[in-house]
C-alpha atoms as a PDB file:
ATOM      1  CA  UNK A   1       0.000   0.000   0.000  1.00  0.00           C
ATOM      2  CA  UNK A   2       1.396   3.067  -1.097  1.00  0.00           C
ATOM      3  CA  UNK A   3       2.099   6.194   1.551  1.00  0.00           C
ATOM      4  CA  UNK A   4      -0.692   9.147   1.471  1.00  0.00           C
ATOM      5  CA  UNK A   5       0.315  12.399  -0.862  1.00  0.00           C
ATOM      6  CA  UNK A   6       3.497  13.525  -0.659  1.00  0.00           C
ATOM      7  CA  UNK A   7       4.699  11.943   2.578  1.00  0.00           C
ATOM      8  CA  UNK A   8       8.292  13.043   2.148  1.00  0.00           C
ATOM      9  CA  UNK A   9       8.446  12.481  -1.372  1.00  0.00           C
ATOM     10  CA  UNK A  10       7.886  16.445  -2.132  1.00  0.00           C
ATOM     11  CA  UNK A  11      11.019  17.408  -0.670  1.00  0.00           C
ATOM     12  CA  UNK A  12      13.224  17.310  -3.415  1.00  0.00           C
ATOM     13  CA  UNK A  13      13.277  16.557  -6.949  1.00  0.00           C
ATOM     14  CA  UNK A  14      15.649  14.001  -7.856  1.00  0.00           C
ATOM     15  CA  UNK A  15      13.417  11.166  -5.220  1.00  0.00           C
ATOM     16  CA  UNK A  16      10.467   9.297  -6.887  1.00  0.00           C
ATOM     17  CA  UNK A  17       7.776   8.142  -5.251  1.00  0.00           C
ATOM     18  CA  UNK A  18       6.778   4.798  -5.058  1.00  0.00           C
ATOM     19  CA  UNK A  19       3.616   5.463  -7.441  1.00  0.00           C
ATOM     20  CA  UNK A  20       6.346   6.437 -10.217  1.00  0.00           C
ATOM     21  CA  UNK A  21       5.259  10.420  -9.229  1.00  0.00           C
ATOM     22  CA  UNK A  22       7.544  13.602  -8.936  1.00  0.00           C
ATOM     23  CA  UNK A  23       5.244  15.560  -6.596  1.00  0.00           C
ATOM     24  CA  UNK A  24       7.734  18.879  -7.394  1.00  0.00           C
ATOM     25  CA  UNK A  25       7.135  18.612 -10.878  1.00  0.00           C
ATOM     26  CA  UNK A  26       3.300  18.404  -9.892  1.00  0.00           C
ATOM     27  CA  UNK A  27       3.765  21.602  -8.190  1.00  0.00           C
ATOM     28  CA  UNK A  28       5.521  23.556 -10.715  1.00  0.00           C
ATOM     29  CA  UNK A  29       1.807  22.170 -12.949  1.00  0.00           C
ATOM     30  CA  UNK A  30      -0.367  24.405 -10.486  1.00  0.00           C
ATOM     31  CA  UNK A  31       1.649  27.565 -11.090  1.00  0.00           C
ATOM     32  CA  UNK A  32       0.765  27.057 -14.624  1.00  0.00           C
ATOM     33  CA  UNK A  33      -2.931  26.166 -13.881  1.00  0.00           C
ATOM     34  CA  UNK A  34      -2.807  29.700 -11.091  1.00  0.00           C
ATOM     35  CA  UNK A  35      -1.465  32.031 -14.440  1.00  0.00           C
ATOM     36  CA  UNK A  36      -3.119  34.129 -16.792  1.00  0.00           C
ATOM     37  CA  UNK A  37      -4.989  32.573 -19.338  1.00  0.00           C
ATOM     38  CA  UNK A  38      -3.000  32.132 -22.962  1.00  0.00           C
ATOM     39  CA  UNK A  39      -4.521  30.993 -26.218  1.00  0.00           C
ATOM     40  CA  UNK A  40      -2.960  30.371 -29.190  1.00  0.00           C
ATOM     41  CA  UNK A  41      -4.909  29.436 -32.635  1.00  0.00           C
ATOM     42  CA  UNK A  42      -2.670  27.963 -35.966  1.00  0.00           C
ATOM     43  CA  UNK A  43      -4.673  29.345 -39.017  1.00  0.00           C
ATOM     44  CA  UNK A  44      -4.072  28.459 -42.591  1.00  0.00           C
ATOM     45  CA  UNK A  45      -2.048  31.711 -42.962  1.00  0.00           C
ATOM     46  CA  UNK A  46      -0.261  32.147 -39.588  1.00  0.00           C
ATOM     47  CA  UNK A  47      -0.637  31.386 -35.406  1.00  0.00           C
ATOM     48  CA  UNK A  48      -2.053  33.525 -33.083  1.00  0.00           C
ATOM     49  CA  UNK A  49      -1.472  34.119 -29.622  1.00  0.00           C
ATOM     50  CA  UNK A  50      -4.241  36.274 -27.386  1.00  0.00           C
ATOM     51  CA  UNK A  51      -3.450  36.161 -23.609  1.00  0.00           C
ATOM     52  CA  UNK A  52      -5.006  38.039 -20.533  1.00  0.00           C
ATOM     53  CA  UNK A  53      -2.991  40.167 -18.595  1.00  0.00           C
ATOM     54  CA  UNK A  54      -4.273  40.755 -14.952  1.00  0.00           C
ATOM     55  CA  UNK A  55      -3.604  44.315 -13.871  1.00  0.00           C
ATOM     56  CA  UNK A  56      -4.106  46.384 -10.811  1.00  0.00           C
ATOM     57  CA  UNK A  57      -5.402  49.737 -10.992  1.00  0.00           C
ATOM     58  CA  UNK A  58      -1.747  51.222  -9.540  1.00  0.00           C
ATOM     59  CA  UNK A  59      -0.012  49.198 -12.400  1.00  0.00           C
ATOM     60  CA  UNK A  60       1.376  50.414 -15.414  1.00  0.00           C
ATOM     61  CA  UNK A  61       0.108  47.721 -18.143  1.00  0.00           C
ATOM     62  CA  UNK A  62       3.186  47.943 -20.583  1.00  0.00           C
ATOM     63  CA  UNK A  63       5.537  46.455 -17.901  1.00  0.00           C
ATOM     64  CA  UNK A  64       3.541  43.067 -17.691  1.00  0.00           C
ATOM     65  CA  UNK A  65       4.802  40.930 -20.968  1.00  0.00           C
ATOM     66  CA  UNK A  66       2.989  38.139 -21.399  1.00  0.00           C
ATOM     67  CA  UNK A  67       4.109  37.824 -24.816  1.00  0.00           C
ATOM     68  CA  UNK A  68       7.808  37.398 -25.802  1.00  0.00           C
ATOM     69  CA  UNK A  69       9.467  37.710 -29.443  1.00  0.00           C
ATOM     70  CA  UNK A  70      12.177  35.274 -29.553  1.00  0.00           C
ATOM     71  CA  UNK A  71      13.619  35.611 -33.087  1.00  0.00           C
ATOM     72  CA  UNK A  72      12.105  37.110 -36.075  1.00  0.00           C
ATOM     73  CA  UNK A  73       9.539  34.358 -36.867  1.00  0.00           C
ATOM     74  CA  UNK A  74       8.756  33.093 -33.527  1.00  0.00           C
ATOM     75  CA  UNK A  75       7.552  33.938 -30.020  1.00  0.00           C
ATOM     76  CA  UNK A  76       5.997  32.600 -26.969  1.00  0.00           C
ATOM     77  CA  UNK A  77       2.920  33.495 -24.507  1.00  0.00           C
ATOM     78  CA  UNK A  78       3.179  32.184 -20.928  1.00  0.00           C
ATOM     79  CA  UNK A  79       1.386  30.754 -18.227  1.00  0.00           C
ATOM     80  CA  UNK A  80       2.690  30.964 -14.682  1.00  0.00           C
ATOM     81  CA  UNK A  81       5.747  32.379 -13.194  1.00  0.00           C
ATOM     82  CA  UNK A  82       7.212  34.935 -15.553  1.00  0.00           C
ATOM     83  CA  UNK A  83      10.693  35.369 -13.544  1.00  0.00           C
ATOM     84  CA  UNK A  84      11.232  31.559 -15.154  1.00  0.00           C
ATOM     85  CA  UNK A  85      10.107  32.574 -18.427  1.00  0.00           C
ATOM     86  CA  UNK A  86      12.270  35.459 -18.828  1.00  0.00           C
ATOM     87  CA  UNK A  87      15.182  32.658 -18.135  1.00  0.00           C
ATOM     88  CA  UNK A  88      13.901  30.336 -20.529  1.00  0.00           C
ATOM     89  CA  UNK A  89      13.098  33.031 -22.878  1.00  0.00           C
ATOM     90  CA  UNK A  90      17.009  34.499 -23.034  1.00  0.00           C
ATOM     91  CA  UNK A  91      18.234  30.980 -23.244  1.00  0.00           C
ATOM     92  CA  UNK A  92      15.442  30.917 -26.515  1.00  0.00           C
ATOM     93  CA  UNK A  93      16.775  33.633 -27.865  1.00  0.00           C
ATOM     94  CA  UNK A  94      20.375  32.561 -27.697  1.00  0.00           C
ATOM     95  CA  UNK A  95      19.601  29.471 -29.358  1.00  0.00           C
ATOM     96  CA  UNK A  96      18.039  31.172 -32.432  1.00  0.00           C
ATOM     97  CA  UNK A  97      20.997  33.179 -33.263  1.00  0.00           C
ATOM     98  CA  UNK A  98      23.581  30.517 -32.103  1.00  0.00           C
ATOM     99  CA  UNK A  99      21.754  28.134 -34.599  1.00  0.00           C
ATOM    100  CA  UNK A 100      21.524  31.624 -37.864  1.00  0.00           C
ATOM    101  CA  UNK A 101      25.348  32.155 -36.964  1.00  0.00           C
ATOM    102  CA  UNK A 102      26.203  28.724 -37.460  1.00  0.00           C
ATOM    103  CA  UNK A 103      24.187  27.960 -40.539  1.00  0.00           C
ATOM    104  CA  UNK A 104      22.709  31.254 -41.712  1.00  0.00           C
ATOM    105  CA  UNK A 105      19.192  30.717 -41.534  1.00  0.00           C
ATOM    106  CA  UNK A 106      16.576  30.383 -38.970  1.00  0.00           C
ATOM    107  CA  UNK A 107      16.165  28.095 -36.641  1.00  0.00           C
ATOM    108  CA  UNK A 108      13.024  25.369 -37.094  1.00  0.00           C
ATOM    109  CA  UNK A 109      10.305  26.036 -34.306  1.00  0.00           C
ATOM    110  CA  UNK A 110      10.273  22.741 -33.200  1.00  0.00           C
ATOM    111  CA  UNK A 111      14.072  22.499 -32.841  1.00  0.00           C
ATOM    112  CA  UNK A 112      13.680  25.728 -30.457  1.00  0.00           C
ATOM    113  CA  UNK A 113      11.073  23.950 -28.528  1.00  0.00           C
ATOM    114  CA  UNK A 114      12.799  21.367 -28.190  1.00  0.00           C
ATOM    115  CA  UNK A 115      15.706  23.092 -26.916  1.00  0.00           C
ATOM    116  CA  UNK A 116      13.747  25.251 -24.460  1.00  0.00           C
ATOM    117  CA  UNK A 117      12.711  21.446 -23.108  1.00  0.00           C
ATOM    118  CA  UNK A 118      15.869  20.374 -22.998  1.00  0.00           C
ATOM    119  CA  UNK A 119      16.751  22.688 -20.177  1.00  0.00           C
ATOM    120  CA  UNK A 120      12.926  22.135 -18.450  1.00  0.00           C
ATOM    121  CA  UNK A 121      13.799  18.831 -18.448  1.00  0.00           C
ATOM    122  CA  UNK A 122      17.193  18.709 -16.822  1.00  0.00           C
ATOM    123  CA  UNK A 123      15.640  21.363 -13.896  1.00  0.00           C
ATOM    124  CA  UNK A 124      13.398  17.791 -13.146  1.00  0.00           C
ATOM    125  CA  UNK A 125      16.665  15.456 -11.686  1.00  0.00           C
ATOM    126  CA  UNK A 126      18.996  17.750 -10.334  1.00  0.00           C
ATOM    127  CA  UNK A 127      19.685  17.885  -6.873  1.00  0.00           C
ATOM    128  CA  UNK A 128      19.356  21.963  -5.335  1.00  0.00           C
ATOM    129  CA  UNK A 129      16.807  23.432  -8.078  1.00  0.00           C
ATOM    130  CA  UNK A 130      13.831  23.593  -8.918  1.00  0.00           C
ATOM    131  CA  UNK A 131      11.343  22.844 -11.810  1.00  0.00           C
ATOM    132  CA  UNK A 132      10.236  25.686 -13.916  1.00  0.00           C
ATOM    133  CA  UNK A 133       6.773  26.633 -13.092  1.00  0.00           C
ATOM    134  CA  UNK A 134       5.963  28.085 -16.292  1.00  0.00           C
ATOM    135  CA  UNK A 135       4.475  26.642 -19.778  1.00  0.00           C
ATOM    136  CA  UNK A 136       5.120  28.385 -23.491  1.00  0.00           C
ATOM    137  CA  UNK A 137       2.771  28.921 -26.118  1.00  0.00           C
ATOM    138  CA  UNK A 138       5.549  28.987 -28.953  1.00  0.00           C
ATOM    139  CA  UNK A 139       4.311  30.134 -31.908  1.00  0.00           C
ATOM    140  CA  UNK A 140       6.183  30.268 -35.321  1.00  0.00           C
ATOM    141  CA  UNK A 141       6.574  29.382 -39.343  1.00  0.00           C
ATOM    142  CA  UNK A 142       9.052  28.343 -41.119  1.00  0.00           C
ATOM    143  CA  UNK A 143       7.738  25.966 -43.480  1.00  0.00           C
ATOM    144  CA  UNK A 144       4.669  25.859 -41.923  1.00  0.00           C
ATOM    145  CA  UNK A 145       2.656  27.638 -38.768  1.00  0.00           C
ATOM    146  CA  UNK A 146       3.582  25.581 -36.037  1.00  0.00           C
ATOM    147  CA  UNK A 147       2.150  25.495 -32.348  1.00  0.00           C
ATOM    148  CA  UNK A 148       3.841  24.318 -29.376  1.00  0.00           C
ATOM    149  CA  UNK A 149       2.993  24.031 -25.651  1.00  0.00           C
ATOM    150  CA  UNK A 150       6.031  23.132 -23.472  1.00  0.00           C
ATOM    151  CA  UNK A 151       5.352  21.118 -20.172  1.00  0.00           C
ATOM    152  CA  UNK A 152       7.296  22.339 -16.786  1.00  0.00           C
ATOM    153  CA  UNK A 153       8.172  18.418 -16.782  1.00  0.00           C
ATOM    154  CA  UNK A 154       9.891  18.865 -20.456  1.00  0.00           C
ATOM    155  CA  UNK A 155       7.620  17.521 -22.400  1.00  0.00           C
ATOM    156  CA  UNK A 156       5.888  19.029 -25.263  1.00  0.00           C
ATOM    157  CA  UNK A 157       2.921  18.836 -28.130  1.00  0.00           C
ATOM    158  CA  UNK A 158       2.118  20.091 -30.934  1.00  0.00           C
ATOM    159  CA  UNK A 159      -1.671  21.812 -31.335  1.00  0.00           C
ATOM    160  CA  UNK A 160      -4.018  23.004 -34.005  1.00  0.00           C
ATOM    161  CA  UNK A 161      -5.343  25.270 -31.168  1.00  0.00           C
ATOM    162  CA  UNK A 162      -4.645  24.994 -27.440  1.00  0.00           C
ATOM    163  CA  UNK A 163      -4.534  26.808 -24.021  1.00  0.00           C
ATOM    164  CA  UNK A 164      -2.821  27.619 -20.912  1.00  0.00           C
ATOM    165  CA  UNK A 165      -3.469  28.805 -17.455  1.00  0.00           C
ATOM    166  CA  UNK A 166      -6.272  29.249 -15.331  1.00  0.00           C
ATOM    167  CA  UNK A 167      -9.066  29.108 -18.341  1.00  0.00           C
ATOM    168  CA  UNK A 168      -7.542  26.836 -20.264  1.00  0.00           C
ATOM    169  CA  UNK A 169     -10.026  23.754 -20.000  1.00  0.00           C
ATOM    170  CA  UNK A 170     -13.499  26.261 -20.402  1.00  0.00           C
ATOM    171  CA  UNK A 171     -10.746  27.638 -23.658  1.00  0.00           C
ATOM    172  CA  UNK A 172     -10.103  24.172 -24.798  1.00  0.00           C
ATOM    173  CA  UNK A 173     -14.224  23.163 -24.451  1.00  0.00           C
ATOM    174  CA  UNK A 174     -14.689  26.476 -26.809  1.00  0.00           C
ATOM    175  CA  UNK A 175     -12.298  25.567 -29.432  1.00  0.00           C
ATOM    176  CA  UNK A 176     -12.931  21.450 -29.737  1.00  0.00           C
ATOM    177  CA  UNK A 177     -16.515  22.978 -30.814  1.00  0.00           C
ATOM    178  CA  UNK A 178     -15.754  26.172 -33.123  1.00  0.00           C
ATOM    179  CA  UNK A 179     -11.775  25.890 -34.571  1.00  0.00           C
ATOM    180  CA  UNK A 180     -11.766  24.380 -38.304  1.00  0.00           C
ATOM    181  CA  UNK A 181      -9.051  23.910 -39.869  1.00  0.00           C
ATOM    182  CA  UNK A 182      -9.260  26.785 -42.894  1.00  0.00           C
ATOM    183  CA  UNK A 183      -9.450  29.494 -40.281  1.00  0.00           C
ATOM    184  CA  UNK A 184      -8.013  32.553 -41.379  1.00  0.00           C
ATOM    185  CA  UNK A 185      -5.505  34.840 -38.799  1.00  0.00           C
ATOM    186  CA  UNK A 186      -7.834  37.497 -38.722  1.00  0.00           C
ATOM    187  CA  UNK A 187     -10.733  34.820 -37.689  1.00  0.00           C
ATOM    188  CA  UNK A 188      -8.035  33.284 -35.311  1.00  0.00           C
ATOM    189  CA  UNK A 189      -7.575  36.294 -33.535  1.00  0.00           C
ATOM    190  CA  UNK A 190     -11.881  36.491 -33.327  1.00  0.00           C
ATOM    191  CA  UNK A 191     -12.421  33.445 -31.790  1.00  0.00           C
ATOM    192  CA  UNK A 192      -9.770  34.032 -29.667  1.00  0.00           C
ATOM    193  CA  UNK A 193     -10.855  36.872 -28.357  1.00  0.00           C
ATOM    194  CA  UNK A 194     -14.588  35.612 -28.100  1.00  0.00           C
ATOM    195  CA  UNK A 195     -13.527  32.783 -26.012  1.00  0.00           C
ATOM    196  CA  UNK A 196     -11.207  35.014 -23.441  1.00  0.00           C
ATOM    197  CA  UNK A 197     -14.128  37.432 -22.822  1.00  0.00           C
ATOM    198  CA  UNK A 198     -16.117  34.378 -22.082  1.00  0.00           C
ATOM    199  CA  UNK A 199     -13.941  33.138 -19.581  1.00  0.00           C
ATOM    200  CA  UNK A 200     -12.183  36.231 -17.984  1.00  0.00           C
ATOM    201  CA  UNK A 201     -13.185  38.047 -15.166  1.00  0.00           C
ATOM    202  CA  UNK A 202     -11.504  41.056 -16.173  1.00  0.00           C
ATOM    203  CA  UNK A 203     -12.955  43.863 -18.763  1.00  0.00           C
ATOM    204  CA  UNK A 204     -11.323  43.081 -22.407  1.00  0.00           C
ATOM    205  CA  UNK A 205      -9.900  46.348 -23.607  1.00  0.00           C
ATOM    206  CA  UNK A 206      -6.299  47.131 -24.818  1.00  0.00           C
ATOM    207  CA  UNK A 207      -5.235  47.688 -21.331  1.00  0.00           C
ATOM    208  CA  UNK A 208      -6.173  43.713 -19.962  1.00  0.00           C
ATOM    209  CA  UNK A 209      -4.858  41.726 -23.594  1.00  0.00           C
ATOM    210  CA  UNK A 210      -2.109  41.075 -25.521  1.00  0.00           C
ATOM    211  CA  UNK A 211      -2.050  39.946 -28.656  1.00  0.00           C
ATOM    212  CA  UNK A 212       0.744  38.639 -31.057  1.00  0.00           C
ATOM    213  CA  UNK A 213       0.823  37.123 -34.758  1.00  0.00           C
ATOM    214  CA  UNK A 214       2.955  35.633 -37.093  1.00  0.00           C
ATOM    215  CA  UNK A 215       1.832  35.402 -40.828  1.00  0.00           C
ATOM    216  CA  UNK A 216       2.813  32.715 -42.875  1.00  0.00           C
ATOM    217  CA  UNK A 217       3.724  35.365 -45.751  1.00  0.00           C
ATOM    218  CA  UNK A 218       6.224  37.508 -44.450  1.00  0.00           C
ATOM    219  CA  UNK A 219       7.316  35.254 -41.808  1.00  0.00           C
ATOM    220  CA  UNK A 220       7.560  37.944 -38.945  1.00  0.00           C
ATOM    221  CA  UNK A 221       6.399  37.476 -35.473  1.00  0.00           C
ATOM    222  CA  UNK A 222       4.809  40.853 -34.114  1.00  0.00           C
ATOM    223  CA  UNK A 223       3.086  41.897 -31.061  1.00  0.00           C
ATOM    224  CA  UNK A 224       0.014  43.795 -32.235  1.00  0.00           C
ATOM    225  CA  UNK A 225      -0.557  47.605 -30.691  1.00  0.00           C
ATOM    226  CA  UNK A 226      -3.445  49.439 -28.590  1.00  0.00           C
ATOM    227  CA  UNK A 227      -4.544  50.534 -31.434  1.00  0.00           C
ATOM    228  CA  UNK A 228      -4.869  47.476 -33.617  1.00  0.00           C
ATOM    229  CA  UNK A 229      -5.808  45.587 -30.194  1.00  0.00           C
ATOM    230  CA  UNK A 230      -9.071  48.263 -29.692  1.00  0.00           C
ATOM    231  CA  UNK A 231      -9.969  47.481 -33.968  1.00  0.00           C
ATOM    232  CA  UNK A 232     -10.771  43.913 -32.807  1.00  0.00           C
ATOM    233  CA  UNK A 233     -12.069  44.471 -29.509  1.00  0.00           C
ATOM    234  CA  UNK A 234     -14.271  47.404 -31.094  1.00  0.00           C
ATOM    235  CA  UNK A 235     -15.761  44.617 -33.627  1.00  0.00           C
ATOM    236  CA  UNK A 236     -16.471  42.067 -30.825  1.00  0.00           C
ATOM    237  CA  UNK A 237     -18.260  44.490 -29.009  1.00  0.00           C
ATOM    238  CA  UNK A 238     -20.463  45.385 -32.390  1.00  0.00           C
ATOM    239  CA  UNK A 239     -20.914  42.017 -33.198  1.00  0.00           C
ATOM    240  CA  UNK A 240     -22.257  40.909 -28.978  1.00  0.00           C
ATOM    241  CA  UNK A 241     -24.430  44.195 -29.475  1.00  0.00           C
ATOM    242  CA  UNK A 242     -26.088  43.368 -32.846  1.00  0.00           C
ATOM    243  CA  UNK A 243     -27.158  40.052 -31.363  1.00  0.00           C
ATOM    244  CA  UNK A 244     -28.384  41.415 -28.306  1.00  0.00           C
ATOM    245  CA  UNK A 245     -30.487  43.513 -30.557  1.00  0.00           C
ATOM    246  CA  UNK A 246     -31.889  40.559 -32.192  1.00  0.00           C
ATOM    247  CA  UNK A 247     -32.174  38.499 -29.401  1.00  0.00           C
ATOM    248  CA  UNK A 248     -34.635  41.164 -28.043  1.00  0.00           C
ATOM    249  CA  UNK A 249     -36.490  41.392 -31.036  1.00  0.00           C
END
């Protein structure tokens, strides 16, 4: 009969328990589940990444990055504690022009992601750290739009469309039922934004979202401003009001 929860097992990372578990990496998994919500959509054209950012009223909103650019066609939205992403993120970043200067081009998204996991997973048996407690949307193209999520464990997928953070299974529920597969980037970042104001608690404006694209036709990775935010935020709110309007009719 196996010990209840934890039972010593927690107290460092390099000791399994006898259920095959690593409690710390289980940890680092509810710091994800605690962060802001992060979606991120692949279209036929490009991937898009719409994430919440939680803000107090004494806060200045541009110094809360949720969204990273990590070489010219790729970048990442996070989920949980963004201390550890900024770490990941430099060691990203380093990778991408380590891999241009040594064989002048771009590095392949997935080769990135797996790089970021390579150091994820190494932070899982070492005695005196830690596990990251953060996940990556990494969105990219190089051939292709591509769509990663990275695991604090060092694992990671590839998506259509996927979520992280504290929304992410209502996110998920949304997009099994509406994604399809010819979606454009401008309907990406739609649904996207649909789906976050039906699972935030906070108002959507400029001020409480980021949001980031990369197009498959110029290949650049670009977070999007207030004023291109407010465009699509504007149109949500005309679309909810015109079927208000006809829902009282």
């Amino acid at each position: 009969m196996f010990p209840p929860s934890g039972f010593g097992y927690d107290r460092a990372i390099t000791i399994f328990a006898p259920n095959g578990r690593l409690y710390q990496v289980e940890y680092s998994l509810e710091a994800v589940r605690r962060g802001t919500t992060a979606i991120g959509i692949r279209a036929k054209d490009g991937v898009v990444l719409v994430v919440e950012k939680r803000v107090t009223s004494l806060q200045e909103s541009e110094t809360i990055e949720k969204v990273f650019i990590v070489d010219e066609h790729v970048g990442a939205a996070i989920a949980g504690l963004t201390a550890d992403a900024r770490i990941l993120i430099d060691n990203a970043r380093l990778e991408a022009q380590t891999n241009k200067f040594l064989y002048d081009e771009p590095i392949d998204v997935e080769l990135l992601t797996k790089k970021i996991c390579d150091i994820k997973q190494a932070y899982t048996q070492r005695a005196g750290v830690r596990p990251f407690g953060v996940s990556l949307l990494i969105a990219g193209v190089d051939k292709e739009p591509q769509l990663f999520i990275t695991d604090p464990s060092g694992a990671y997928w590839g998506y259509k469309a996927a979520a992280i953070g504290s929304g992410s299974q209502e996110v998920k529920t949304e997009l099994e039922k509406d994604y399809k597969d010819d979606i454009t980037l401008d309907e990406a970042v739609n649904l996207a934004l649909r789906i976050l104001k039906k699972v935030s608690k906070q108002k959507l404006d400029a001020d409480h979202v980021e949001i980031a694209c990369v197009s498959l036709k110029d290949k650049k990775f670009r977070i999007l401003t207030s004023e291109e935010k407010m465009k699509y935020i504007s149109k949500l709110a005309e679309k909810d009001e015109k079927s208000k309007n006809k829902g009282s009719k």
